[in-house]
Protein backbone atom coordinates (compact mmCIF):
# COMPACT_ATOMS: atom_id res chain seq x y z
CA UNK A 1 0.00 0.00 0.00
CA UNK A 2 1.26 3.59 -1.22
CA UNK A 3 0.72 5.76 1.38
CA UNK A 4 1.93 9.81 1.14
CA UNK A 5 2.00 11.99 3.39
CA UNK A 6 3.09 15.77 3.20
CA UNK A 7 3.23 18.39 6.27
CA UNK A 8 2.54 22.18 4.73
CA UNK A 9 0.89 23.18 7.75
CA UNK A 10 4.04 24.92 9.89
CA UNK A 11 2.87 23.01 13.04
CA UNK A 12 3.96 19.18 14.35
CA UNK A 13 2.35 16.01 13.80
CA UNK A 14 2.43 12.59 13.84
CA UNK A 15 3.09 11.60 10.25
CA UNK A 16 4.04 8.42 10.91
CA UNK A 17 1.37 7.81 13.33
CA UNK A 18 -1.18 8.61 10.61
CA UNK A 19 0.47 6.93 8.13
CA UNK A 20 0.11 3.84 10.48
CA UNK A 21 -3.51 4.30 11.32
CA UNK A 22 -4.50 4.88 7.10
CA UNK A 23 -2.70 1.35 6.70
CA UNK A 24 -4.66 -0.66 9.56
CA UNK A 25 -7.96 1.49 8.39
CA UNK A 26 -7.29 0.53 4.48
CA UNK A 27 -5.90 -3.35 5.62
CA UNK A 28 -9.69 -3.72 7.70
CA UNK A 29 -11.65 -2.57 4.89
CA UNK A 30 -9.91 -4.88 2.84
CA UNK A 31 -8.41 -2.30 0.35
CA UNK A 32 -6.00 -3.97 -2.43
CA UNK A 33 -2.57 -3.96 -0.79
CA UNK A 34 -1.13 -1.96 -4.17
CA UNK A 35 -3.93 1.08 -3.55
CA UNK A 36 -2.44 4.26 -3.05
CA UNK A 37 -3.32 7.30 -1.11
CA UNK A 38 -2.30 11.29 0.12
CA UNK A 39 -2.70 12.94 2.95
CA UNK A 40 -1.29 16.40 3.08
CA UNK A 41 -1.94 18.49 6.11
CA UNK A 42 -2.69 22.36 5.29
CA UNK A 43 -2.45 25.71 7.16
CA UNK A 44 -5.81 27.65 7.44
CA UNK A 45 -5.13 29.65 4.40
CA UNK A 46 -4.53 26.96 2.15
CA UNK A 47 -8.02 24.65 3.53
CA UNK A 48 -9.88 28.27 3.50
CA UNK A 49 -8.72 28.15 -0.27
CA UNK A 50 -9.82 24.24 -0.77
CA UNK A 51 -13.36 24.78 1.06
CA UNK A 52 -13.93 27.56 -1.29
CA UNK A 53 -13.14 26.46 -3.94
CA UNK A 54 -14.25 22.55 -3.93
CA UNK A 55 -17.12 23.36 -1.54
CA UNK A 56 -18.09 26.80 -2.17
CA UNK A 57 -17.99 27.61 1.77
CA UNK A 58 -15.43 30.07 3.69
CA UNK A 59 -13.32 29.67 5.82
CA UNK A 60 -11.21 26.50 7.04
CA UNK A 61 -12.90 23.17 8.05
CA UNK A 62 -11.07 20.05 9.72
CA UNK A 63 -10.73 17.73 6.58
CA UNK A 64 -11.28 17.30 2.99
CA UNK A 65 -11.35 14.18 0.83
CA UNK A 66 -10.69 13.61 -2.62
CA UNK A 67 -11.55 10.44 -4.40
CA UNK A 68 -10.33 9.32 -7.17
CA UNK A 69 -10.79 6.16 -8.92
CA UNK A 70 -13.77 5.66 -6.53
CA UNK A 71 -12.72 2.58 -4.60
CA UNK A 72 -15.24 0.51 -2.46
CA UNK A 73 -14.58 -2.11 -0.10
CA UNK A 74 -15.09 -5.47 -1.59
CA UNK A 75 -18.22 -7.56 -0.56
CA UNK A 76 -16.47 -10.82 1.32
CA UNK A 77 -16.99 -12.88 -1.81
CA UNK A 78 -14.72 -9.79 -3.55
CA UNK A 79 -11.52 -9.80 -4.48
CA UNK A 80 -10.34 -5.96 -3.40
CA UNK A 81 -10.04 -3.65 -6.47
CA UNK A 82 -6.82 -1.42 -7.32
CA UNK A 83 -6.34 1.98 -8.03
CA UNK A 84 -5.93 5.31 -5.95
CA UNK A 85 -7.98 6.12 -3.32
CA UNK A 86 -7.33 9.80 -3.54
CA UNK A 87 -6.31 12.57 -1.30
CA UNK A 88 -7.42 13.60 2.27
CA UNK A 89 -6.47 17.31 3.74
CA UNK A 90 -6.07 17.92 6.96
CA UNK A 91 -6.06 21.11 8.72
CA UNK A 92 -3.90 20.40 12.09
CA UNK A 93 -4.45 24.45 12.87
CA UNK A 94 -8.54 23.66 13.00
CA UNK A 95 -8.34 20.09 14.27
CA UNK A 96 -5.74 21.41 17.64
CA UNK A 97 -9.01 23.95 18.25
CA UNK A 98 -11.54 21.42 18.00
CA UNK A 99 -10.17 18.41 19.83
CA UNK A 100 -10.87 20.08 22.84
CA UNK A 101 -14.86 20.33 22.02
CA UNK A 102 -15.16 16.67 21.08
CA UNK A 103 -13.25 15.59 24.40
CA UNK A 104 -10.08 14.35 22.38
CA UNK A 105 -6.64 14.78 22.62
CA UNK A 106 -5.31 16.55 18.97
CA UNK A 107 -3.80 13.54 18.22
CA UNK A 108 -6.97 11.33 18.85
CA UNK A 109 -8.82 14.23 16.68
CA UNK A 110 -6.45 13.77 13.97
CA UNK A 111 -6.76 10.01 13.74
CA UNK A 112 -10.74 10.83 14.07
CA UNK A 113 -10.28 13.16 11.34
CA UNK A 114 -8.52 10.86 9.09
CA UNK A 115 -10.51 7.59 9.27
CA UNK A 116 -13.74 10.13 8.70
CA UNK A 117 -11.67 11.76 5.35
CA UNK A 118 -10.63 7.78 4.55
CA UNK A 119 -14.46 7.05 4.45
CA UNK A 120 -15.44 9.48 2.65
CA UNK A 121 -12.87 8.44 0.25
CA UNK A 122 -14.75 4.93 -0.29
CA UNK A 123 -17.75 6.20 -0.68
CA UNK A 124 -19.34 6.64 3.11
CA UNK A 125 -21.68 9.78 3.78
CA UNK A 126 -24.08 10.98 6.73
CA UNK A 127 -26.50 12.94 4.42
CA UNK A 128 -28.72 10.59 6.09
CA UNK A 129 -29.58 9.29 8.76
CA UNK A 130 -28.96 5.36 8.21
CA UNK A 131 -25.85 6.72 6.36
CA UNK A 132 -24.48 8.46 9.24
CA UNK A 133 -25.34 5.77 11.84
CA UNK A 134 -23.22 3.49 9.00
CA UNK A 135 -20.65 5.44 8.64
CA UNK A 136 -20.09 6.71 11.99
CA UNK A 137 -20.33 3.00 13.63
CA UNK A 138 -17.62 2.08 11.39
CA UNK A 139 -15.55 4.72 12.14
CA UNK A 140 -15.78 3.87 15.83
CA UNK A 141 -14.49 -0.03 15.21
CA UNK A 142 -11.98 1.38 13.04
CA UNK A 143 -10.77 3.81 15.90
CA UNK A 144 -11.40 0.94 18.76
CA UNK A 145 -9.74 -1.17 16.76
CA UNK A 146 -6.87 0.64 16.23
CA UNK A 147 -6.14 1.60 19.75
CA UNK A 148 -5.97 -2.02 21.12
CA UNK A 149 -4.00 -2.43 18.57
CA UNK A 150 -1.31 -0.13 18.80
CA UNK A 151 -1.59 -0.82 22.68
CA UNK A 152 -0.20 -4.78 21.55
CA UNK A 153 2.73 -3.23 19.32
């Protein structure tokens, strides 16, 4: 699995740590082991300028995702299909404010932040409500699952 990862944001973080948490996230959803994805993590300015101009709203948000060959997990009797997953931005500036409201740690908000970007990369919404409730229980095992497992490592 390709996995890039690019710090423009002026502030620390974890790369590898995220880098570690796309892999587990992309290796339980069964994403072919040759997919490849970005992350790139973005001052305010530069996610003001992506909301703008991808979303049409101002100002900075917390994360952006970009799919591109519009991978979805297999079905269990799937074999995984290849391609790029696309890009997720991350804006460490808004997630360090926010962690704070959600009860997280930046770090935790980041990883949050990432699996929700990842998601959306395969295809996962919350328009509505069974979507959200879908989406957002998977999220959780993904971030349960993660922590036990870095607690074994």
């Amino acid at each position: 699995m390709s996995i890039d990862i690019s710090n423009e944001s002026g502030l620390e973080a974890d790369s590898t740590g995220l880098v570690r948490l796309a892999r587990y996230a992309l290796e339980q959803l069964r994403i072919h082991p040759q997919a490849e994805l970005s992350i790139l993590l973005v001052d305010t300015d530069a996610m003001s300028a992506y909301h703008q101009k991808y979303l049409g709203e101002e100002g900075p948000t917390d994360v952006l995702s970009f799919p591109m060959d519009e991978l979805r997990p297999p079905a269990d009797d799937e074999e995984p299909p290849d391609g790029l997953l696309g890009d997720i931005v991350l804006c460490p500036e808004v997630t360090n404010r926010q962690a704070a409201e959600h009860g997280r740690s930046p770090e935790a908000e980041a990883e949050y932040l990432l699996v929700h970007g990842l998601l959306h990369l395969l295809g996962y919404d919350h328009a509505t409500p069974a979507e959200k409730a879908e989406m957002f229980g998977l999220k959780d095992k993904i971030i349960a699952g993660w922590a036990t497992a870095r607690q074994r490592s």
